[in-house]
C-alpha atoms as a PDB file:
ATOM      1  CA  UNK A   1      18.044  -0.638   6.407  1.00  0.00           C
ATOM      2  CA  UNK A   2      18.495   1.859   3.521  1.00  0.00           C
ATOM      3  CA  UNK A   3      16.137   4.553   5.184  1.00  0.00           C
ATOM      4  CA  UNK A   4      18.049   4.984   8.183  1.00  0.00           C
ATOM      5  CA  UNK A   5      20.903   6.923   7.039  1.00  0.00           C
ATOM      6  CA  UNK A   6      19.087   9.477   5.120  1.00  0.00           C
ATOM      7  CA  UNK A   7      15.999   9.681   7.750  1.00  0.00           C
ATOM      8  CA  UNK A   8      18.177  11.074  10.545  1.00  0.00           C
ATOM      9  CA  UNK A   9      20.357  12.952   8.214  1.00  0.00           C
ATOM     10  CA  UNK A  10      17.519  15.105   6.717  1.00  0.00           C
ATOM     11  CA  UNK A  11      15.227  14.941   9.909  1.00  0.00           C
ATOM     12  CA  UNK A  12      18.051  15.507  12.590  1.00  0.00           C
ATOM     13  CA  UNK A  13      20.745  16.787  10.949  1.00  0.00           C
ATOM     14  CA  UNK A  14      19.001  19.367   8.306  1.00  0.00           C
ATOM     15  CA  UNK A  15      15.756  20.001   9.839  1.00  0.00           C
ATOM     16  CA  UNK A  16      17.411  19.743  13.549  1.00  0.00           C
ATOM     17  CA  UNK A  17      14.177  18.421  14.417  1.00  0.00           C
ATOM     18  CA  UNK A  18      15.307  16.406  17.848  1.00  0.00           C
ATOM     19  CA  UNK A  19      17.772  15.207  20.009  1.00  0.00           C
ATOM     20  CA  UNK A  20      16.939  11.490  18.525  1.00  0.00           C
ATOM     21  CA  UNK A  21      15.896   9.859  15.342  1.00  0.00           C
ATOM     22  CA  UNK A  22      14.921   6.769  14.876  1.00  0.00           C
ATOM     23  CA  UNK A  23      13.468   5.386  11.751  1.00  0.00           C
ATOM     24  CA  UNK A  24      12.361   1.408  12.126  1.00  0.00           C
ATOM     25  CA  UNK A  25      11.259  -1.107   9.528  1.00  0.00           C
ATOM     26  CA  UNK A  26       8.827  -4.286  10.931  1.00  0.00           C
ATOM     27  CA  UNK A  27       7.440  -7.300   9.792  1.00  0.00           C
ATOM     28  CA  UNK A  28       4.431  -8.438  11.387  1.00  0.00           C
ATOM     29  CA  UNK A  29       2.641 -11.343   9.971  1.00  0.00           C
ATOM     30  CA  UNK A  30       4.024 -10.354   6.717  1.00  0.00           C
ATOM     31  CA  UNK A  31       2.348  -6.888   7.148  1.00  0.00           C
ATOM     32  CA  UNK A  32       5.877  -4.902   6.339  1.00  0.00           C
ATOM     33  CA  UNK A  33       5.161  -1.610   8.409  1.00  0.00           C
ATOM     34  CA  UNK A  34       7.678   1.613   8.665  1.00  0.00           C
ATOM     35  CA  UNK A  35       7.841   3.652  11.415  1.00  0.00           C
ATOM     36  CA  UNK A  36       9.763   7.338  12.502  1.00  0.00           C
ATOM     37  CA  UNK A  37      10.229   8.298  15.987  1.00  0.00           C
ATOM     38  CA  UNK A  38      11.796  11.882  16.645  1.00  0.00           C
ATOM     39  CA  UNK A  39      12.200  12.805  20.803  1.00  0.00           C
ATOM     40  CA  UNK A  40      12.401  16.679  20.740  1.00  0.00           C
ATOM     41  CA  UNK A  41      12.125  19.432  23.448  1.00  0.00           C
ATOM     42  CA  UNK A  42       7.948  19.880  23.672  1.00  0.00           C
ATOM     43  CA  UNK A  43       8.495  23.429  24.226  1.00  0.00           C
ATOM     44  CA  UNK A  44      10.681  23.885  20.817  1.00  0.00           C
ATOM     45  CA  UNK A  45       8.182  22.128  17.977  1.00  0.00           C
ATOM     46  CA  UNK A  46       4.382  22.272  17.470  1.00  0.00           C
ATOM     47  CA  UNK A  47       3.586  18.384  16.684  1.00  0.00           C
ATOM     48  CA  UNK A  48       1.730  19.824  13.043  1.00  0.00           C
ATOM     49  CA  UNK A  49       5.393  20.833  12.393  1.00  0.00           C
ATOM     50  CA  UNK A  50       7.234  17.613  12.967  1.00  0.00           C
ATOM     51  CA  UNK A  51       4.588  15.869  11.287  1.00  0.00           C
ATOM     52  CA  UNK A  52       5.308  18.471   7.872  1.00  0.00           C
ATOM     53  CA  UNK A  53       8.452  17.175   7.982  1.00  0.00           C
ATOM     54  CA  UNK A  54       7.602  13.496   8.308  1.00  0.00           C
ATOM     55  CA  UNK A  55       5.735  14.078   4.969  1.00  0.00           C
ATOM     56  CA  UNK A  56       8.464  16.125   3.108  1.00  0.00           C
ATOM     57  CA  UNK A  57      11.053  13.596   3.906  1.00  0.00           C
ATOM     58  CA  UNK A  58       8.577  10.903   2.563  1.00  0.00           C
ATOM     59  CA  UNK A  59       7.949  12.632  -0.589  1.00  0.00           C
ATOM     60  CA  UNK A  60      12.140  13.604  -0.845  1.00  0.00           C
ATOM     61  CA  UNK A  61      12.324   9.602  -0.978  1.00  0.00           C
ATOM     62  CA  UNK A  62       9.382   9.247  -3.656  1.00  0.00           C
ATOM     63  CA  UNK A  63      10.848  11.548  -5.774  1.00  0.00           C
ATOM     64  CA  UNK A  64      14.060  10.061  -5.916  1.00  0.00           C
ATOM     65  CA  UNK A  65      12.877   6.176  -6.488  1.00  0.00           C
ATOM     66  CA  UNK A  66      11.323   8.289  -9.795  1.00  0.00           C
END
């Protein structure tokens, strides 16, 4: 998947956002669907922050395909 790389690189590796990333494509009944899971320490982030991020990355990508 081309997202993979550059999801955990920006979301885990720049933003240090948790201890996993994982970005996942799916297919269901030709309904293509995207999907980001980040496991972090609940103590460390406020959700509303992870969720910022989520959207930054997003727009990163949009900006690029440009």
């Amino acid at each position: 998947m081309h997202m993979e790389e550059p999801c955990f690189d920006y979301l885990r590796t720049k933003e240090t956002l948790g201890y996993h990333v994982y970005p996942s494509c799916r297919n269901t009944s030709g309904i293509l669907g995207f999907s980001i899971t980040v496991e972090t320490q609940a103590t460390k982030f406020k959700c509303v922050y992870i969720v910022y991020y989520y959207y930054v990355f997003g727009l990163l990508k949009i900006a690029e395909a440009d």
